[in-house]
Protein backbone atom coordinates (compact mmCIF):
# COMPACT_ATOMS: atom_id res chain seq x y z
CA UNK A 1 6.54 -14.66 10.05
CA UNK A 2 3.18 -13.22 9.25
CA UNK A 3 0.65 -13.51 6.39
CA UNK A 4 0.26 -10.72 4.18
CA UNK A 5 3.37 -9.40 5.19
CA UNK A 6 4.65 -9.10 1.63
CA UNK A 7 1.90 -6.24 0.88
CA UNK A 8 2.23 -2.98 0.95
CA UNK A 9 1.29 -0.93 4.41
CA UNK A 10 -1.24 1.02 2.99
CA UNK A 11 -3.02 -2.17 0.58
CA UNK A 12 -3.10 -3.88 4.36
CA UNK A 13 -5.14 -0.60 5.91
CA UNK A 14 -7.54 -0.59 3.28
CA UNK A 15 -8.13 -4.35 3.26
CA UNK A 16 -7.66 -5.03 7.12
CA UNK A 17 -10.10 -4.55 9.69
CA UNK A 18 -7.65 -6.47 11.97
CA UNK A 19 -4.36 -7.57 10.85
CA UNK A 20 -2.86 -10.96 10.51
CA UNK A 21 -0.34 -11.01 13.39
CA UNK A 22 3.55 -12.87 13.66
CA UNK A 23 3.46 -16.88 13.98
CA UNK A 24 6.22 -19.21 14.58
CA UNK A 25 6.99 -20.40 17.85
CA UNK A 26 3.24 -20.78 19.08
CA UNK A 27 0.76 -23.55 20.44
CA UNK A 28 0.24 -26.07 17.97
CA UNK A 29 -3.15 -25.35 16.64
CA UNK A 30 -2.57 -21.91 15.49
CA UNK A 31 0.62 -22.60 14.20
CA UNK A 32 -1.09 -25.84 11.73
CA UNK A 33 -3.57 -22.48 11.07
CA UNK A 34 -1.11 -20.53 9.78
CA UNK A 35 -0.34 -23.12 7.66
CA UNK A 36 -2.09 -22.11 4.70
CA UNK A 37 -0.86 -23.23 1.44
CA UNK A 38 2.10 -24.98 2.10
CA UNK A 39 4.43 -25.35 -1.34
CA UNK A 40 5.68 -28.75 -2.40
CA UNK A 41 9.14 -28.35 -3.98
CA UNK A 42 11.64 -31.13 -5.71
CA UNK A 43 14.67 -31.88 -2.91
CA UNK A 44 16.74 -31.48 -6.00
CA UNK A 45 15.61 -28.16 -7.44
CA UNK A 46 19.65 -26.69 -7.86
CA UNK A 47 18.62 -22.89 -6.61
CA UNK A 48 16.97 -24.63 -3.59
CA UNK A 49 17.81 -21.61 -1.29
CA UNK A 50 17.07 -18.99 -3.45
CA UNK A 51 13.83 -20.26 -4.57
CA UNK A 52 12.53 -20.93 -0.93
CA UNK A 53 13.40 -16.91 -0.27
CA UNK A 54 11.76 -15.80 -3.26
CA UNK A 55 8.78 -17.77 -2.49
CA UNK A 56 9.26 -16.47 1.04
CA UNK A 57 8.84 -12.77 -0.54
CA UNK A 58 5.93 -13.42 -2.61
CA UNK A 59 3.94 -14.30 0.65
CA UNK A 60 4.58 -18.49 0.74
CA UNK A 61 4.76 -19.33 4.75
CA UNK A 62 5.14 -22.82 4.46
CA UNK A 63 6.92 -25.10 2.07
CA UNK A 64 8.02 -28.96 1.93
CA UNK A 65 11.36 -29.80 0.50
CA UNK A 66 10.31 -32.83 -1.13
CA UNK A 67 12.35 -36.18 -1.35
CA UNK A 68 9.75 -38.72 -2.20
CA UNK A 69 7.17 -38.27 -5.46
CA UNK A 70 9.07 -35.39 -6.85
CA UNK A 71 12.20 -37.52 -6.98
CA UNK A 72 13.72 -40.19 -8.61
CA UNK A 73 14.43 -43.54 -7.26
CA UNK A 74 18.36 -42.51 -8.19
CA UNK A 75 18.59 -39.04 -7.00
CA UNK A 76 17.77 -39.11 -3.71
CA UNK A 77 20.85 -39.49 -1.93
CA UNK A 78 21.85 -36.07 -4.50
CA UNK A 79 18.29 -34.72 -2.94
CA UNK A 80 18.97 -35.94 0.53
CA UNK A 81 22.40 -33.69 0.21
CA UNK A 82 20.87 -30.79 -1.73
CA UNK A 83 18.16 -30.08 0.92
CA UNK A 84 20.51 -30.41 4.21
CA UNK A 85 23.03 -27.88 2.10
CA UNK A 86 19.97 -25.11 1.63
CA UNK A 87 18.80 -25.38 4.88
CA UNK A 88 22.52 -24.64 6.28
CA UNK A 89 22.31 -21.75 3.66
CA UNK A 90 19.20 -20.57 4.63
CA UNK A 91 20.32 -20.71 8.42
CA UNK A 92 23.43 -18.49 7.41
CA UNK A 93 21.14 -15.95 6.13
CA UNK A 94 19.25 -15.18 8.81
CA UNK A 95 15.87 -16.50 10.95
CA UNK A 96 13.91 -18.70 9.22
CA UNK A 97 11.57 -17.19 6.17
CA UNK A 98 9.06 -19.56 6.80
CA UNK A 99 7.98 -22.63 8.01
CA UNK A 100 9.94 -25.43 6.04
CA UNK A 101 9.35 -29.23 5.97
CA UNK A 102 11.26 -32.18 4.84
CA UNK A 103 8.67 -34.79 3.60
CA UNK A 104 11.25 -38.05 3.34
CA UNK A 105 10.68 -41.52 2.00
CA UNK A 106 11.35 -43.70 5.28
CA UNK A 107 12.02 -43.27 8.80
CA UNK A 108 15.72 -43.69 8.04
CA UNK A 109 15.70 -40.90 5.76
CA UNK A 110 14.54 -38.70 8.92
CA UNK A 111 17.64 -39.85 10.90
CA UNK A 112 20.12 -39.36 7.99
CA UNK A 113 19.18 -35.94 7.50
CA UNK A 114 19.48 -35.32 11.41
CA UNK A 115 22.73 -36.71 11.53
CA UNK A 116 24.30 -34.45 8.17
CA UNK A 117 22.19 -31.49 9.55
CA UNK A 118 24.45 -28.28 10.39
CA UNK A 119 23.28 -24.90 11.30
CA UNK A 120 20.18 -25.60 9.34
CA UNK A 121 18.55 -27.09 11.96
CA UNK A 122 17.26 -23.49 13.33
CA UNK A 123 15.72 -23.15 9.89
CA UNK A 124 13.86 -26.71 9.98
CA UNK A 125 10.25 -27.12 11.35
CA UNK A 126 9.89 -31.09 11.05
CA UNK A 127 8.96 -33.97 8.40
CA UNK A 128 6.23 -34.63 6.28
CA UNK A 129 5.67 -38.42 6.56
CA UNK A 130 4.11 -40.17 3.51
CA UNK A 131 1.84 -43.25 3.59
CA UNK A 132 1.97 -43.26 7.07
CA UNK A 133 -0.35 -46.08 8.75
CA UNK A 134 -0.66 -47.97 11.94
CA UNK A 135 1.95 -50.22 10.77
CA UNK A 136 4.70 -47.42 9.28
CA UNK A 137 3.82 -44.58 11.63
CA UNK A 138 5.34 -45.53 14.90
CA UNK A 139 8.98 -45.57 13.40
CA UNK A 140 8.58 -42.14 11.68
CA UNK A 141 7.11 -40.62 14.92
CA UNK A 142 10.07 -42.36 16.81
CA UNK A 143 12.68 -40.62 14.11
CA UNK A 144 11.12 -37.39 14.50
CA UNK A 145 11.54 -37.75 18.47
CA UNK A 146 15.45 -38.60 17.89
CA UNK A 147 16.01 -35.93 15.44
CA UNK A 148 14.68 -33.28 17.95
CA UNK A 149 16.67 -34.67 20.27
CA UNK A 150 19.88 -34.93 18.58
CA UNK A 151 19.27 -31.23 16.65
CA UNK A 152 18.21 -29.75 20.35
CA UNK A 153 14.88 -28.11 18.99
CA UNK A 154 11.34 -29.79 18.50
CA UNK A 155 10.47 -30.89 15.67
CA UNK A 156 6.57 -31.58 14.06
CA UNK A 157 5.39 -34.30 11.79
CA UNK A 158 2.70 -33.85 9.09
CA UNK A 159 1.64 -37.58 8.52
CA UNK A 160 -0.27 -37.83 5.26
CA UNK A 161 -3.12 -40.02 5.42
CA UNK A 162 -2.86 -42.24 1.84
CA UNK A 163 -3.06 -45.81 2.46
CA UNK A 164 -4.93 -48.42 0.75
CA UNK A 165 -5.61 -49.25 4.33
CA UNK A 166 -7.45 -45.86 4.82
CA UNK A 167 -8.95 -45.85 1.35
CA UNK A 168 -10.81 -49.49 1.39
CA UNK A 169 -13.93 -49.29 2.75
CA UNK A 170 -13.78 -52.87 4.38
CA UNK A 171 -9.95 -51.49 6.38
CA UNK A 172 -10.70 -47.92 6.69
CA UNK A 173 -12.69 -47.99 10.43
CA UNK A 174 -9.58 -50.20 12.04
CA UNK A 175 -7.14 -48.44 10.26
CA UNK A 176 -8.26 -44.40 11.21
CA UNK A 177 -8.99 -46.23 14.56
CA UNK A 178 -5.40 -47.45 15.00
CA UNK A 179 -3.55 -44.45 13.66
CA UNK A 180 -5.61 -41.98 15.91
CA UNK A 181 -4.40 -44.37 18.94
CA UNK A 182 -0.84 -43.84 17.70
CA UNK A 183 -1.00 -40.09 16.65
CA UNK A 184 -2.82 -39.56 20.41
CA UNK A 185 0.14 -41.01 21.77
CA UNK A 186 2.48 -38.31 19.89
CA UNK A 187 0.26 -35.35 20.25
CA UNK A 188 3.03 -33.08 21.35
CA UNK A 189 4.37 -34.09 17.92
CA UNK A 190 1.95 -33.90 15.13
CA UNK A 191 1.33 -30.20 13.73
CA UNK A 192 -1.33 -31.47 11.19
CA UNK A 193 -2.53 -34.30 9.17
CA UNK A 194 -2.60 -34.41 5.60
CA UNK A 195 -4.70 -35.70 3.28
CA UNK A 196 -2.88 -37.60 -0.14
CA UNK A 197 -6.26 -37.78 -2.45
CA UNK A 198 -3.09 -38.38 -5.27
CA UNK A 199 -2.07 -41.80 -4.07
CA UNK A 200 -6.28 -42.53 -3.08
CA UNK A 201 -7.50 -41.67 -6.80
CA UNK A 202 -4.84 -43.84 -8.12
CA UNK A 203 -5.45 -47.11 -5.73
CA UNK A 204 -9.07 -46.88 -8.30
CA UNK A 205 -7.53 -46.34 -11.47
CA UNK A 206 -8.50 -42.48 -11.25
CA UNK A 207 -7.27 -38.90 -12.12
CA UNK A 208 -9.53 -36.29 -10.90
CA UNK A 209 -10.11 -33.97 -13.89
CA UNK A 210 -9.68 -30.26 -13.64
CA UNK A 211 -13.55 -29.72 -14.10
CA UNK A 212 -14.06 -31.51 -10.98
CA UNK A 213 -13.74 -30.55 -7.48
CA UNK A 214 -11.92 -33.05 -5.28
CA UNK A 215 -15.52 -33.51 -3.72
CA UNK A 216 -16.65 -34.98 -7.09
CA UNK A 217 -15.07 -37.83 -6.74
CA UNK A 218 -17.31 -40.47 -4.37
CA UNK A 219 -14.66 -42.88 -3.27
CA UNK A 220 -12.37 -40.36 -2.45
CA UNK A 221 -14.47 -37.98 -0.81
CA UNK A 222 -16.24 -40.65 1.57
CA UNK A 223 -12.34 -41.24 2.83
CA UNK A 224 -12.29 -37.17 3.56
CA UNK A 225 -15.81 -37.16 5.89
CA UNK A 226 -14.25 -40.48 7.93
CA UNK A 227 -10.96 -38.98 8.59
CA UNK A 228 -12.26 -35.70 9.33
CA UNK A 229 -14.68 -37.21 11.50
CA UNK A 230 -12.24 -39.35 13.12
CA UNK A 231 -9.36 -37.25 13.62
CA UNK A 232 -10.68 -33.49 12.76
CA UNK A 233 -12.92 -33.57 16.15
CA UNK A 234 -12.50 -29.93 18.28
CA UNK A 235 -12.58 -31.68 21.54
CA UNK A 236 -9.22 -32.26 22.04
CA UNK A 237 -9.05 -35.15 20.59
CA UNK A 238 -8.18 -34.36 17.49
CA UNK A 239 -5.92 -32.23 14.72
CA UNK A 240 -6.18 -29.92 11.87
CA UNK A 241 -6.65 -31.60 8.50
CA UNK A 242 -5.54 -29.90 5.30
CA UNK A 243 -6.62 -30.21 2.36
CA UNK A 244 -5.41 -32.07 -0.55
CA UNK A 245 -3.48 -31.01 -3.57
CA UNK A 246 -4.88 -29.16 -6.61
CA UNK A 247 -3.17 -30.54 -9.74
CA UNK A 248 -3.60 -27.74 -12.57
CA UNK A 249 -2.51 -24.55 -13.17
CA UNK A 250 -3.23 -23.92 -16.87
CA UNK A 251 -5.58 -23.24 -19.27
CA UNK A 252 -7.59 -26.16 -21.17
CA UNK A 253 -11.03 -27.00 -22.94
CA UNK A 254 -13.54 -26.66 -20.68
CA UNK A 255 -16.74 -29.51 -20.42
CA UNK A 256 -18.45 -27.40 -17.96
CA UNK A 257 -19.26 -23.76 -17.44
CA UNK A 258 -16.76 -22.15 -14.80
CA UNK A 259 -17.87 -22.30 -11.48
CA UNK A 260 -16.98 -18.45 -10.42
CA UNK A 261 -20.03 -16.38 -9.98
CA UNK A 262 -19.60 -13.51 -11.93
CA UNK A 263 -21.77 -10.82 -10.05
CA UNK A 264 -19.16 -10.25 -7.38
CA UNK A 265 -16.07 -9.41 -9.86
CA UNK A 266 -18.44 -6.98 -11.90
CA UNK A 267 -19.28 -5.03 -8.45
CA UNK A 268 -15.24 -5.34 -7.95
CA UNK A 269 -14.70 -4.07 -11.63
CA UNK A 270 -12.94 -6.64 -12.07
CA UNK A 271 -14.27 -8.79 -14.72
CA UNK A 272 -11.15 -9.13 -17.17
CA UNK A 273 -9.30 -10.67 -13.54
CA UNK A 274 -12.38 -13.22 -13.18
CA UNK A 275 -11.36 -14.68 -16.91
CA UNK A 276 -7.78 -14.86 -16.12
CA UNK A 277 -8.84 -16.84 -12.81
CA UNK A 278 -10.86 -18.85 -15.12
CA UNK A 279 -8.56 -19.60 -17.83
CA UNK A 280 -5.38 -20.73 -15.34
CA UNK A 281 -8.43 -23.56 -14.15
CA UNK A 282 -8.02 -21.42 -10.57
CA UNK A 283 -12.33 -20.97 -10.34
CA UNK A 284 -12.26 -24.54 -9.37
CA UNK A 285 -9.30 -24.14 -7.09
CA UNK A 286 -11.40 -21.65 -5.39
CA UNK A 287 -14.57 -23.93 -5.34
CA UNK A 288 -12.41 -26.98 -3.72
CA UNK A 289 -11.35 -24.25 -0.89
CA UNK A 290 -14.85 -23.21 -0.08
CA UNK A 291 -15.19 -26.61 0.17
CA UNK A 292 -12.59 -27.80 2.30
CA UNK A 293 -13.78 -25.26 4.83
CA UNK A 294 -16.93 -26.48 4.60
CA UNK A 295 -16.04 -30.02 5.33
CA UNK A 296 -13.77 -29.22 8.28
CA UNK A 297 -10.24 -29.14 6.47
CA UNK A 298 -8.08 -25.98 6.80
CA UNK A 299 -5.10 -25.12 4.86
CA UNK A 300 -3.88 -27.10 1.43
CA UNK A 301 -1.03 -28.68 -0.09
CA UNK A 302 0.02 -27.39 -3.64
CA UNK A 303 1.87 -27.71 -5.81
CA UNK A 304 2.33 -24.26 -8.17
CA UNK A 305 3.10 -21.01 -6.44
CA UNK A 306 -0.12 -19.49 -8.14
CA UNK A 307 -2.34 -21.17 -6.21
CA UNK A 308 -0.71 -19.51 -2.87
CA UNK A 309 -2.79 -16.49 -3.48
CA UNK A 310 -6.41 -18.33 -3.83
CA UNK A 311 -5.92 -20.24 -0.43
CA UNK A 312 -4.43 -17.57 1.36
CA UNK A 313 -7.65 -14.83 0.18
CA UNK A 314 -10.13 -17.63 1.35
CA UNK A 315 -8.42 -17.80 4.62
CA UNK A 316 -8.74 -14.33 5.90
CA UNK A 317 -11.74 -14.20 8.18
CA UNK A 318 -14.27 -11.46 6.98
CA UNK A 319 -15.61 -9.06 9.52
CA UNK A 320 -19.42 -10.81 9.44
CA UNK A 321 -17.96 -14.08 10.89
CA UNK A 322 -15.42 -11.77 13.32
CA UNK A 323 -18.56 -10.12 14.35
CA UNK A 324 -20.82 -13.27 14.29
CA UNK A 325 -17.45 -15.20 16.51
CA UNK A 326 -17.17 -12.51 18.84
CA UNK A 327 -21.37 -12.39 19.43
CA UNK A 328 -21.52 -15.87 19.67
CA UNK A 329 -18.62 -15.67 22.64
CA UNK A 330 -19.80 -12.82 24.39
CA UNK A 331 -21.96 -15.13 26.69
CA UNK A 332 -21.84 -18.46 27.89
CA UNK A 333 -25.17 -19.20 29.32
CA UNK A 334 -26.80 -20.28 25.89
CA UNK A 335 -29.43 -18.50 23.85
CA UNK A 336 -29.96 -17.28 20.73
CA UNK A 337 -29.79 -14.18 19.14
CA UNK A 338 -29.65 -12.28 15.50
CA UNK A 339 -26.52 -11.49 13.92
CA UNK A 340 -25.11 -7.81 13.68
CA UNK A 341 -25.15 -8.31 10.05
CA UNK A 342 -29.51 -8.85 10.27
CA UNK A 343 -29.29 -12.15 8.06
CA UNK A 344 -29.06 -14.86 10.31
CA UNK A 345 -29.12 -16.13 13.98
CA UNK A 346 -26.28 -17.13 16.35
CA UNK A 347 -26.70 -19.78 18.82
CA UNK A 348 -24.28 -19.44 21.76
CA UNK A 349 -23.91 -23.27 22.41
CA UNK A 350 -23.66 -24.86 18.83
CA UNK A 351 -21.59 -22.11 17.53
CA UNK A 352 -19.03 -21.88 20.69
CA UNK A 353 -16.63 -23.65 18.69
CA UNK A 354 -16.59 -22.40 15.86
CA UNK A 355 -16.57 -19.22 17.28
CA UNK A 356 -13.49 -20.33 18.62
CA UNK A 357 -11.56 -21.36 15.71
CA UNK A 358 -12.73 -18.53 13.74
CA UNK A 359 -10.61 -16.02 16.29
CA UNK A 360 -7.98 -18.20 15.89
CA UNK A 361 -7.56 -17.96 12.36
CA UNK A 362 -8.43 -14.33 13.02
CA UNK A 363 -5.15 -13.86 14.73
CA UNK A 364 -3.29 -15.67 11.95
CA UNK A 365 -5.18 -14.56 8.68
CA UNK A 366 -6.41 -11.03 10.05
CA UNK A 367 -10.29 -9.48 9.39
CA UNK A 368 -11.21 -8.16 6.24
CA UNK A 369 -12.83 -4.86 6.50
CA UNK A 370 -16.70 -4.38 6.10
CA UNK A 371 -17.31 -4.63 2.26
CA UNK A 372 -14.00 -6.41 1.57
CA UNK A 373 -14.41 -10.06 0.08
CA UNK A 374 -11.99 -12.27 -1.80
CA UNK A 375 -12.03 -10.34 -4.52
CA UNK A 376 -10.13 -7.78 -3.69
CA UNK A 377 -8.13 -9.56 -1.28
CA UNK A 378 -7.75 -12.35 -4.22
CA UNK A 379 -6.62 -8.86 -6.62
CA UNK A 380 -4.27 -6.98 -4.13
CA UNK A 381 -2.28 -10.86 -3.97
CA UNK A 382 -2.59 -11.74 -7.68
CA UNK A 383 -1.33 -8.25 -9.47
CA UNK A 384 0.80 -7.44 -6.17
């Protein structure tokens, strides 16, 4: 598997300083970095197979087969069923085509699909684990243990963070204090944790509106900073966090001006793409990206294969920060210095790791070329 992989060789030359290079069986932390935007998709979609491959070809590396929200209290044994039968298909085919997730409603569900699993088990990467707490999370983590034992292969869990006893303010210390305990425990296990901002509007009545950044929203966005600052440390103690869904994908009346600059699409030529960014509400998809980066949060979950593109483009490390990273690494005794690029100054100590994780993603993303930004990387994906 490797991002980008569905361009062309010569669109990858002239966008690539470095390119992204092959992930799947690889430490933990780069392989929750190569994450990206991983695709929810109903358990009971009927093409299951097929649609996970042609995803797979239109540059999707991650996707969850999911048997809780997008399915109905009645259908999911049928679901249950439906996903073990495409992920023998898929196994049939051929290596896996990316990394694929099973997000189930209880533990139980975990051991059911275990037990009914064929071949498909070379094609599964683990469970997505929803409303996971202190209280719940110990018999999912167990399930995912007994599954890897009983399919012979390890297996990750994505707990998604959701609670009401995360979201209150007067539970939320004890609570992200209690699950890091129990996810420290597991470590071996958990790939990445995931934020559910869904489930944490609704416990106030509240549905984030499309003009509105994820951010925007107080209640929820004080929940982000304490589980990123809990459980998104780089010291070891902690995991990647990605980012929460984006809900829209078409076009609407707008309160507010769009939120894409439009000086860097006019240098690109490429003002007519800018509006059709605009009008499919993806300018504030792009906003809440720059965002999650810049609260710590890497990769997202969503939920329309559109919005694959806008994460991935925002991922790729550009060659100022490869430069600035491999500056700020070139010496360990401290000090300060002026970036290549003239416009700043890198400081050996504070920046260490961030240096760090921005090779990382390097190797997983690849390096734009000097004078390449999102826009053209955001083009070559879009009109591919």
């Amino acid at each position: 598997m490797r991002h980008f992989q569905h361009l062309d060789e010569a669109t990858r030359r002239r966008l690539f300083h470095v390119e992204p290079q092959p992930f799947g069986d690889d430490e933990r932390d780069r392989l929750a970095l190569a994450l990206g935007a991983t695709l929810y998709v109903p358990a009971t979609r009927h093409d299951l197979a097929a649609t996970i491959l042609r995803r797979a070809d239109a540059g999707v590396t991650s996707m969850v087969v999911d048997l809780e929200d997008a399915v109905a209290d009645d259908e999911v044994e049928a679901g249950i069923r439906n996903a073990v039968a495409a992920l023998d298909d898929l196994a049939a085919r051929g290596p896996a085509p990316m990394l694929l997730f099973v997000r189930v409603r209880t533990a139980d569900g975990i051991d059911r699909i275990a037990r009914l699993l064929g071949p498909g088990a070379a094609v599964l990467a683990g469970f997505v684990l929803p409303k996971f707490s202190a209280d719940t999370g110990r018999r999912f983590l167990e399930s995912v243990g007994g599954a890897s034992e009983l399919l012979g292969r390890h297996l990750y869990a994505m707990p998604v963070l959701e609670s009401t006893g995360i979201v209150h303010r007067e539970t939320r210390d004890r609570e992200l204090d209690a699950v890091a305990t129990l996810l420290a425990e597991h470590r071996a296990k958990i790939l990445a944790v995931r934020i559910g901002a869904t489930d944490m509007c609704g416990a106030f009545g509240i549905r984030r509106d499309r003009d509105l950044t994820i951010y925007d929203v107080r209640v929820v966005a004080d929940v982000i900073a304490d589980i990123v600052n809990r459980l998104g440390r780089t010291d070891g103690t902690g995991f990647v966090i990605t980012g929460p869904v984006w809900e829209y994908f078409a076009d609407h009346e707008r309160m507010f001006r769009p939120t894409l600059r439009t000086t860097p699409f006019v240098e690109h030529d490429a003002v007519m793409f800018r509006q059709q960014l605009v009008s499919r509400d993806l300018d504030g998809l792009l906003r809440e990206i720059a965002l999650d980066h810049a609260n710590g949060i890497q990769g997202k979950t969503v939920i329309h294969p559109s919005h694959v593109a806008a994460v991935h483009a925002l991922s790729a490390v550009t060659h100022e920060e490869y430069e600035d990273a491999i500056d700020v690494l070139g010496a360990d005794t401290g000090g300060v210095r002026a970036s290549g690029y003239r416009n700043k100054m890198n400081e050996r100590r504070p920046h260490r790791s961030w240096a760090q994780q921005t090779l990382l993603r390097a190797s997983v993303f690849g390096v734009t070329n000097k004078g390449v930004t999102f826009v053209d990387l955001l083009t070559a994906l879009v009109q591919r």
